[in-house]
Protein backbone atom coordinates (compact mmCIF):
# COMPACT_ATOMS: atom_id res chain seq x y z
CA UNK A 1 22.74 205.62 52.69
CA UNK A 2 20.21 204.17 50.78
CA UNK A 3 17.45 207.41 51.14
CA UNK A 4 20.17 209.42 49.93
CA UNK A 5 21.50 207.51 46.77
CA UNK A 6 19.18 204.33 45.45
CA UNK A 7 22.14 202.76 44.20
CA UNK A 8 24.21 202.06 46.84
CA UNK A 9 22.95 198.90 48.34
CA UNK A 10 23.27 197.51 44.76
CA UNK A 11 26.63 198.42 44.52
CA UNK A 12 28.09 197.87 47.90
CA UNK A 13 25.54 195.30 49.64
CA UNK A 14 25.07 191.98 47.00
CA UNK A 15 22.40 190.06 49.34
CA UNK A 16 20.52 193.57 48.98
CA UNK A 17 20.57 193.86 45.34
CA UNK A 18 19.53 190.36 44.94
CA UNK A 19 16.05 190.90 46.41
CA UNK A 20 13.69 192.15 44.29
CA UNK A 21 11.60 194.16 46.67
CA UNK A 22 14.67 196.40 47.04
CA UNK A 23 14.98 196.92 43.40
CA UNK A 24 13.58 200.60 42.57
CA UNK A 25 10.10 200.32 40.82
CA UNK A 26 10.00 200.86 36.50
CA UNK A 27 8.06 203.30 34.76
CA UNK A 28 5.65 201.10 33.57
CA UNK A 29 4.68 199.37 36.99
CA UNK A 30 3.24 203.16 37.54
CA UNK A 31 1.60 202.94 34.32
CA UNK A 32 -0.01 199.98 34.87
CA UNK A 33 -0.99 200.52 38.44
CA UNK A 34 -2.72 204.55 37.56
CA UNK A 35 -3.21 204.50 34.05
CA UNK A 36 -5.18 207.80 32.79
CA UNK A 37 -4.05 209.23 36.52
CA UNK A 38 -0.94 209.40 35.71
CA UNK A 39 -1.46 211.87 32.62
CA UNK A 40 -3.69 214.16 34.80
CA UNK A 41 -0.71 214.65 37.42
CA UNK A 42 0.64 217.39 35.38
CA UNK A 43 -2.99 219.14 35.11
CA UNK A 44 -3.63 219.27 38.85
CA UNK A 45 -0.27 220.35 39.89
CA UNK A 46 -0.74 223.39 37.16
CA UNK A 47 -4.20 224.04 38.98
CA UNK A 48 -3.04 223.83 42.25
CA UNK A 49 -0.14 226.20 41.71
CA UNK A 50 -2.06 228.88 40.18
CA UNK A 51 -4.18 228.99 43.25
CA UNK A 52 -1.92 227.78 46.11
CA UNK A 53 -2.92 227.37 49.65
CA UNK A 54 -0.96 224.79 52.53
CA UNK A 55 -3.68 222.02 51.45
CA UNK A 56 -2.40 221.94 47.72
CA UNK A 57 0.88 222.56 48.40
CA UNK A 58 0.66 219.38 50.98
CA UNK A 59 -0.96 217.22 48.81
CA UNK A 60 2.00 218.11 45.99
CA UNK A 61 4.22 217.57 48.56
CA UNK A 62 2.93 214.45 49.46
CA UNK A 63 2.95 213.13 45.87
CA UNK A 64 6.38 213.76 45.19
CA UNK A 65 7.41 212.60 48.31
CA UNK A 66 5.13 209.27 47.91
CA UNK A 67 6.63 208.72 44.16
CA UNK A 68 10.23 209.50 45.38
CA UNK A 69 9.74 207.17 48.15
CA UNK A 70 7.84 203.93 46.25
């Protein structure tokens, strides 16, 4: 139930939501961590679309999925 909505286990599961490695990450633990990289997401995804082929539209796929997912 979790995948589906992030704030069930904190609502319905109190052990869970006492555990911080089950808390969902903050904005600025992804600024920290990429820094300039995270301004020139935007950029590449605008260069990859106007081009597309499967290996840009995996690797967008596989950021979104990775920042859903962290």
């Amino acid at each position: 139930m979790t995948l589906f909505d992030p704030t069930y286990a904190s609502r319905n599961i109190p052990i869970i939501a006492s555990v911080s490695e089950h808390q969902s990450t903050t904005w600025t633990s992804y600024f920290f961590d990429l820094h300039l990289t995270l301004f020139l997401i935007p950029i590449g995804f605008y260069s990859s679309a106007r081009n597309p082929n499967y290996g840009k539209i995996f690797a967008g796929l596989y950021g979104i999925l990775a920042i859903y997912f962290s």
